[in-house]
PDB file of N, CA and C in Angstrom:
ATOM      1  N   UNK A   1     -13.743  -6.047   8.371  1.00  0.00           N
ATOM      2  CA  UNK A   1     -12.412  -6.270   7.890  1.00  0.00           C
ATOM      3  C   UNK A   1     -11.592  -5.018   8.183  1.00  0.00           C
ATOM      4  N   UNK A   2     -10.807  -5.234   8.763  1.00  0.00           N
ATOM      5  CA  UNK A   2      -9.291  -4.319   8.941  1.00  0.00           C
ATOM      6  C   UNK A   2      -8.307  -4.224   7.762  1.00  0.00           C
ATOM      7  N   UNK A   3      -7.675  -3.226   7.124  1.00  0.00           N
ATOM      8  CA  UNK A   3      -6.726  -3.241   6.079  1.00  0.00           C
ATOM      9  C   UNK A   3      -5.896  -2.232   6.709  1.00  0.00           C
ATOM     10  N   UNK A   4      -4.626  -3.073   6.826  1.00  0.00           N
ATOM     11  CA  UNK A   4      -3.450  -2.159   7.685  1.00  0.00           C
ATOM     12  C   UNK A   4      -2.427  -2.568   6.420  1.00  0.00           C
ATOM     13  N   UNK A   5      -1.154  -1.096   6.450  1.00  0.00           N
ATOM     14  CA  UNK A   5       0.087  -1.328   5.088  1.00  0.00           C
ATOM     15  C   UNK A   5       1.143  -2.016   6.042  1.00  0.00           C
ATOM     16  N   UNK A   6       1.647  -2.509   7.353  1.00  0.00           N
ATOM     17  CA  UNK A   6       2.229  -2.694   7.428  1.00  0.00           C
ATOM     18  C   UNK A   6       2.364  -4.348   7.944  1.00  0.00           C
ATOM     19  N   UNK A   7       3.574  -5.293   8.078  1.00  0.00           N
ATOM     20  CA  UNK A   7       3.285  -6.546   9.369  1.00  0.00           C
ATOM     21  C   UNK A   7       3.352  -6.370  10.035  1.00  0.00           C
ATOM     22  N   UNK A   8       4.258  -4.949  10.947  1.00  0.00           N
ATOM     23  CA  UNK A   8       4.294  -4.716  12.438  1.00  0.00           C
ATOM     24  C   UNK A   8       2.647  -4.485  13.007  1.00  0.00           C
ATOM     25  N   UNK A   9       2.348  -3.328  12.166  1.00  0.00           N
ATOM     26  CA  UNK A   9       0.814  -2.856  12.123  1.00  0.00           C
ATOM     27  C   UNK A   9      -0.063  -4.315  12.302  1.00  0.00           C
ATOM     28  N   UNK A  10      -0.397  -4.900  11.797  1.00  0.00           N
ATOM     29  CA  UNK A  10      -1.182  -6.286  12.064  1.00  0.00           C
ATOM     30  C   UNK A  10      -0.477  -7.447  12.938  1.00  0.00           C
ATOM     31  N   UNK A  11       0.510  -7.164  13.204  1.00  0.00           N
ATOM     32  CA  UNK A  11       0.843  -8.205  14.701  1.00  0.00           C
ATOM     33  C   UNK A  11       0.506  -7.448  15.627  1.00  0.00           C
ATOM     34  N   UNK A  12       0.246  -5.987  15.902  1.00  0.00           N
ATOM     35  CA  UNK A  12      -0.282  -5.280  16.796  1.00  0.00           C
ATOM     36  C   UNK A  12      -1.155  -4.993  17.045  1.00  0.00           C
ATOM     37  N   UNK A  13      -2.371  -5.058  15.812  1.00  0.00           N
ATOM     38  CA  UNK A  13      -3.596  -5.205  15.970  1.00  0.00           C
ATOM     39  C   UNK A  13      -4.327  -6.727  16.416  1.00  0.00           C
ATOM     40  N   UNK A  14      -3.562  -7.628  16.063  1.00  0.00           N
ATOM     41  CA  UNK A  14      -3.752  -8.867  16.871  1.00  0.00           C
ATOM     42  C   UNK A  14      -3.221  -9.541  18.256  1.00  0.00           C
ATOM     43  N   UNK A  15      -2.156  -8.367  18.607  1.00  0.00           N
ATOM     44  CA  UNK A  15      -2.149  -8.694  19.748  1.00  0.00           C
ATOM     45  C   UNK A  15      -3.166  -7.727  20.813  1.00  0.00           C
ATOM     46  N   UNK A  16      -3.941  -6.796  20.264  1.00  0.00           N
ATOM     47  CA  UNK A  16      -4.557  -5.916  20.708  1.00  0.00           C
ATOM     48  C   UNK A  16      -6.102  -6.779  20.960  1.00  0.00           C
ATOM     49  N   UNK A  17      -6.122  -7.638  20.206  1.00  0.00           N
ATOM     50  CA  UNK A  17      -7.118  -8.167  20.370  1.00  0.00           C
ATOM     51  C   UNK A  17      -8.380  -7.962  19.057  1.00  0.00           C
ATOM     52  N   UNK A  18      -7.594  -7.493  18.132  1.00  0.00           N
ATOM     53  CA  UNK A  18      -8.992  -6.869  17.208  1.00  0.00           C
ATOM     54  C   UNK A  18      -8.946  -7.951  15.822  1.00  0.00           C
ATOM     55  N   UNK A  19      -8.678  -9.454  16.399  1.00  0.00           N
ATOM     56  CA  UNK A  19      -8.850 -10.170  15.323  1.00  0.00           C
ATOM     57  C   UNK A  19      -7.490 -11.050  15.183  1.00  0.00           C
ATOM     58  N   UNK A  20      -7.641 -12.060  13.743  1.00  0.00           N
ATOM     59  CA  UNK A  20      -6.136 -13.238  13.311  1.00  0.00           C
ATOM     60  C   UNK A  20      -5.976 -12.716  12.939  1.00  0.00           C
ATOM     61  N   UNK A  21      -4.936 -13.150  11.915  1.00  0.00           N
ATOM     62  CA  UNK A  21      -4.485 -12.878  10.577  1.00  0.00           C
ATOM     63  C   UNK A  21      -3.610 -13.966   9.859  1.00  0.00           C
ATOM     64  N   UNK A  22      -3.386 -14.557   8.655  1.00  0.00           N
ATOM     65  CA  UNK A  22      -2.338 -15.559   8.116  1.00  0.00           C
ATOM     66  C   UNK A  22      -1.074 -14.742   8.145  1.00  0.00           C
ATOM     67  N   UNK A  23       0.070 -15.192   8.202  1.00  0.00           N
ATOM     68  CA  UNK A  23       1.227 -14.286   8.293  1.00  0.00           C
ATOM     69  C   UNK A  23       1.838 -15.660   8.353  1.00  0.00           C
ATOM     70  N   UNK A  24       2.930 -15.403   8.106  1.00  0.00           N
ATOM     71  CA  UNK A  24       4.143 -16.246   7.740  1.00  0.00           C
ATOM     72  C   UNK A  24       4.856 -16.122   9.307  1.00  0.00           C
ATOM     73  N   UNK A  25       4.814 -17.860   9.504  1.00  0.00           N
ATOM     74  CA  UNK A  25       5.788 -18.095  10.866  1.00  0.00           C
ATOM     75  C   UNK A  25       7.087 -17.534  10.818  1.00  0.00           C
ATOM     76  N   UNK A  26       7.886 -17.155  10.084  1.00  0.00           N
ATOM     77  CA  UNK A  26       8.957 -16.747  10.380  1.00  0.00           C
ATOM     78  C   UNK A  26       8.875 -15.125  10.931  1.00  0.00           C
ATOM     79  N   UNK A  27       7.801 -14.585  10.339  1.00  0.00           N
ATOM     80  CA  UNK A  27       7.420 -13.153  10.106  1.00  0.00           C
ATOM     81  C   UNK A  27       6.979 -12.945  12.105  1.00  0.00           C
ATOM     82  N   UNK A  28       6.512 -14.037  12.799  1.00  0.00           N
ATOM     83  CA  UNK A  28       6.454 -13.593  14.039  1.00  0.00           C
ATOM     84  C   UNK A  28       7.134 -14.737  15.223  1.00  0.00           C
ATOM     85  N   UNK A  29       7.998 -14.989  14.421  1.00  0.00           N
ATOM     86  CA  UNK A  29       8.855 -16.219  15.462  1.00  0.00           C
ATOM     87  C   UNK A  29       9.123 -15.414  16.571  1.00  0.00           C
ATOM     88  N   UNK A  30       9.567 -14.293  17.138  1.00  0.00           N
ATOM     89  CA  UNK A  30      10.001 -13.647  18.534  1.00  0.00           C
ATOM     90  C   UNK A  30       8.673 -13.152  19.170  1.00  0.00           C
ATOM     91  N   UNK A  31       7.484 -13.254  18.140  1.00  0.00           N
ATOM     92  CA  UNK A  31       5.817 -12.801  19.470  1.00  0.00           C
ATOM     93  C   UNK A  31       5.463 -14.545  19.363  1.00  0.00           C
ATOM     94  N   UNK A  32       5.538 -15.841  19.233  1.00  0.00           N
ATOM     95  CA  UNK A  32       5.303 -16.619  19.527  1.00  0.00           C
ATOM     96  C   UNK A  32       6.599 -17.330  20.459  1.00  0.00           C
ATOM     97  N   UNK A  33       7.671 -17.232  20.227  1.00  0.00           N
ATOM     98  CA  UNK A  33       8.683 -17.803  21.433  1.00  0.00           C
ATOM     99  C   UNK A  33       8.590 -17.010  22.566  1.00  0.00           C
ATOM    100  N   UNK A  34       8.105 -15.398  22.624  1.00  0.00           N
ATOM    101  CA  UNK A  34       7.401 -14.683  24.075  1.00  0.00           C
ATOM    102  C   UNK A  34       6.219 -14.810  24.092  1.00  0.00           C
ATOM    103  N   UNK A  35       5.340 -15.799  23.731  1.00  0.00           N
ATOM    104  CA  UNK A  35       4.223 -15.822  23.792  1.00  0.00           C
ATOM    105  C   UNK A  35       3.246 -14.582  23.780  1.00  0.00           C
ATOM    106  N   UNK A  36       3.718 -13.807  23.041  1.00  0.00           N
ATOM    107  CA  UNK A  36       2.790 -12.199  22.677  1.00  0.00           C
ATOM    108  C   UNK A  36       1.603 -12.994  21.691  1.00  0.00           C
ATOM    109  N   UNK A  37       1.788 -13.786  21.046  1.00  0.00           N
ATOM    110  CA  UNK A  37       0.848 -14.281  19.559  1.00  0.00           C
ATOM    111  C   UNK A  37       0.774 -16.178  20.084  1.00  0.00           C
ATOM    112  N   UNK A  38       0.206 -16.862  19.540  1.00  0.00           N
ATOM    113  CA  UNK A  38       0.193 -18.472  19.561  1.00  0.00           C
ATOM    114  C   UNK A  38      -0.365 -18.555  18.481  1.00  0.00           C
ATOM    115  N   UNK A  39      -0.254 -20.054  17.804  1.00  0.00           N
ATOM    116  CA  UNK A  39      -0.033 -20.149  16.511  1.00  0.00           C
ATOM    117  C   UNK A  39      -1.612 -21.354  16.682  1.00  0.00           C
ATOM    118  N   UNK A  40      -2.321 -21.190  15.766  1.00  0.00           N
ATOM    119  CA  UNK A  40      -3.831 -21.826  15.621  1.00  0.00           C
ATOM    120  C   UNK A  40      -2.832 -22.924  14.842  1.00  0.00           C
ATOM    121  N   UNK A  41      -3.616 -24.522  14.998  1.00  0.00           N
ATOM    122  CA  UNK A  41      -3.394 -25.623  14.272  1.00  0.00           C
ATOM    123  C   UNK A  41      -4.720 -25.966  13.225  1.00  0.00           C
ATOM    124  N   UNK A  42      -4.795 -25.145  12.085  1.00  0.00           N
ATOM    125  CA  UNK A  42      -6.309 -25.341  11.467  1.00  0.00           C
ATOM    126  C   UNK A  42      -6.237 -26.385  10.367  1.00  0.00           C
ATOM    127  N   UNK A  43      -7.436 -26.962  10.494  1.00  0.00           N
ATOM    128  CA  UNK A  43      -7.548 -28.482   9.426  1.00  0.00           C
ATOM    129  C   UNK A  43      -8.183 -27.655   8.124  1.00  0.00           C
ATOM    130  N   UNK A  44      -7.676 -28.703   6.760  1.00  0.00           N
ATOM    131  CA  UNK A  44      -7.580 -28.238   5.818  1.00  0.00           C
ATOM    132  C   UNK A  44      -6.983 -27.665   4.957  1.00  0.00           C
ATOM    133  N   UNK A  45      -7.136 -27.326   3.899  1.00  0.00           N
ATOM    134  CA  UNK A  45      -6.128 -26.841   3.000  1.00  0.00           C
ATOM    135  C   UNK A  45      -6.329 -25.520   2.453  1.00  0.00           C
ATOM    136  N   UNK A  46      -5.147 -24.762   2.867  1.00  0.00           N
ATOM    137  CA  UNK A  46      -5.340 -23.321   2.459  1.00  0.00           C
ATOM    138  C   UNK A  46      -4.548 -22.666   1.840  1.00  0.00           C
ATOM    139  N   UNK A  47      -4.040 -23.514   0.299  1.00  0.00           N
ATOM    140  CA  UNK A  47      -3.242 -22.866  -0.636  1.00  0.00           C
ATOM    141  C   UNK A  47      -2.825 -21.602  -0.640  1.00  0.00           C
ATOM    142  N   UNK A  48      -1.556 -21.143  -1.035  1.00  0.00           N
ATOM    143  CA  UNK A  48      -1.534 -19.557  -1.222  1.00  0.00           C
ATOM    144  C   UNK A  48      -0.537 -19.426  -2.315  1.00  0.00           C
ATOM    145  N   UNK A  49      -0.442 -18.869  -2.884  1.00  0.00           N
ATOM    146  CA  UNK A  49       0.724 -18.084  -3.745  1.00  0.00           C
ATOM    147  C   UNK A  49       1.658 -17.106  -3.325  1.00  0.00           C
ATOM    148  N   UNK A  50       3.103 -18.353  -3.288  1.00  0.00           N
ATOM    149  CA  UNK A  50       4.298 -16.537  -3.279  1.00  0.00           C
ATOM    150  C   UNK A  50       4.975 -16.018  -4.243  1.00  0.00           C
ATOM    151  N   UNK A  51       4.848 -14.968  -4.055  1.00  0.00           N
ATOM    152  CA  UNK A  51       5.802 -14.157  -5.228  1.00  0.00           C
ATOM    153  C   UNK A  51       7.226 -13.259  -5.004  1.00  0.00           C
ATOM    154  N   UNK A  52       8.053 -13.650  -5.747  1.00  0.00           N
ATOM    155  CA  UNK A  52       9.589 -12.867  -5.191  1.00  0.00           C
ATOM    156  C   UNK A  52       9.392 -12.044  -6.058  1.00  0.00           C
ATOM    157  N   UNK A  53       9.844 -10.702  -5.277  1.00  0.00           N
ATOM    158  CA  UNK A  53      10.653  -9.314  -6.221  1.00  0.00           C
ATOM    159  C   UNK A  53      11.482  -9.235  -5.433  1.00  0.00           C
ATOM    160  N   UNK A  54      12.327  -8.146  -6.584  1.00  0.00           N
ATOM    161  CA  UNK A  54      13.474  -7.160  -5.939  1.00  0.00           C
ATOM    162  C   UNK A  54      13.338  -6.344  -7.375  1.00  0.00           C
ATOM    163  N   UNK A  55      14.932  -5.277  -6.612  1.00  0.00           N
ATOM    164  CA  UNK A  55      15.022  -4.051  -7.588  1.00  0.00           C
ATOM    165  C   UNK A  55      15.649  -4.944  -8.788  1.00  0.00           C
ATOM    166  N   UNK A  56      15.250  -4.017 -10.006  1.00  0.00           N
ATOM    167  CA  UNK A  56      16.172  -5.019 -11.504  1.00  0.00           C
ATOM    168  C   UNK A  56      17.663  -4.570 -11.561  1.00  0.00           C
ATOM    169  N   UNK A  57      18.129  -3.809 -10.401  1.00  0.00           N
ATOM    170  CA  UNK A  57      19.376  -3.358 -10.615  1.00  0.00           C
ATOM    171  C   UNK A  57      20.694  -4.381  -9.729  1.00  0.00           C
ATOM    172  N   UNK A  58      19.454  -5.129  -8.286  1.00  0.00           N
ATOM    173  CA  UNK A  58      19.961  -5.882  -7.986  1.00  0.00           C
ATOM    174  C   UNK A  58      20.290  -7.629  -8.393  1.00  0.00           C
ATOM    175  N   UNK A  59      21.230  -8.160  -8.902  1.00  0.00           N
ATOM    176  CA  UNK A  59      21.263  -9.574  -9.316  1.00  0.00           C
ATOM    177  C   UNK A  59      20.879 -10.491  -8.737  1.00  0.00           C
TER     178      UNK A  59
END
């Protein structure tokens, strides 16, 4: 297992070749419309949980 802090960091390690990763289609829509990344079609169900923050100063 790889643990990188960033998404640039892990779209680069997967385009490097050192593995997937789940990531959110929007998060690499410009490395799949240049075909840098392609998107797996996997069967089954793979629930996830999202969570919103922001700062409490912003409304």
């Amino acid at each position: 297992m790889l643990e990188l802090n960033t998404l640039e960091a892990i779209m680069l390690a997967v385009e490097k070749g050192l593995g997937l990763t789940f990531v959110s289609r929007l998060a690499v829509k410009e490395r799949l419309e240049s075909k840098r990344l392609i998107q797996l079609n996997l069967t089954g169900y793979y629930p996830r949980q999202l969570h919103l923050a922001w700062h409490k100063k912003v409304p």
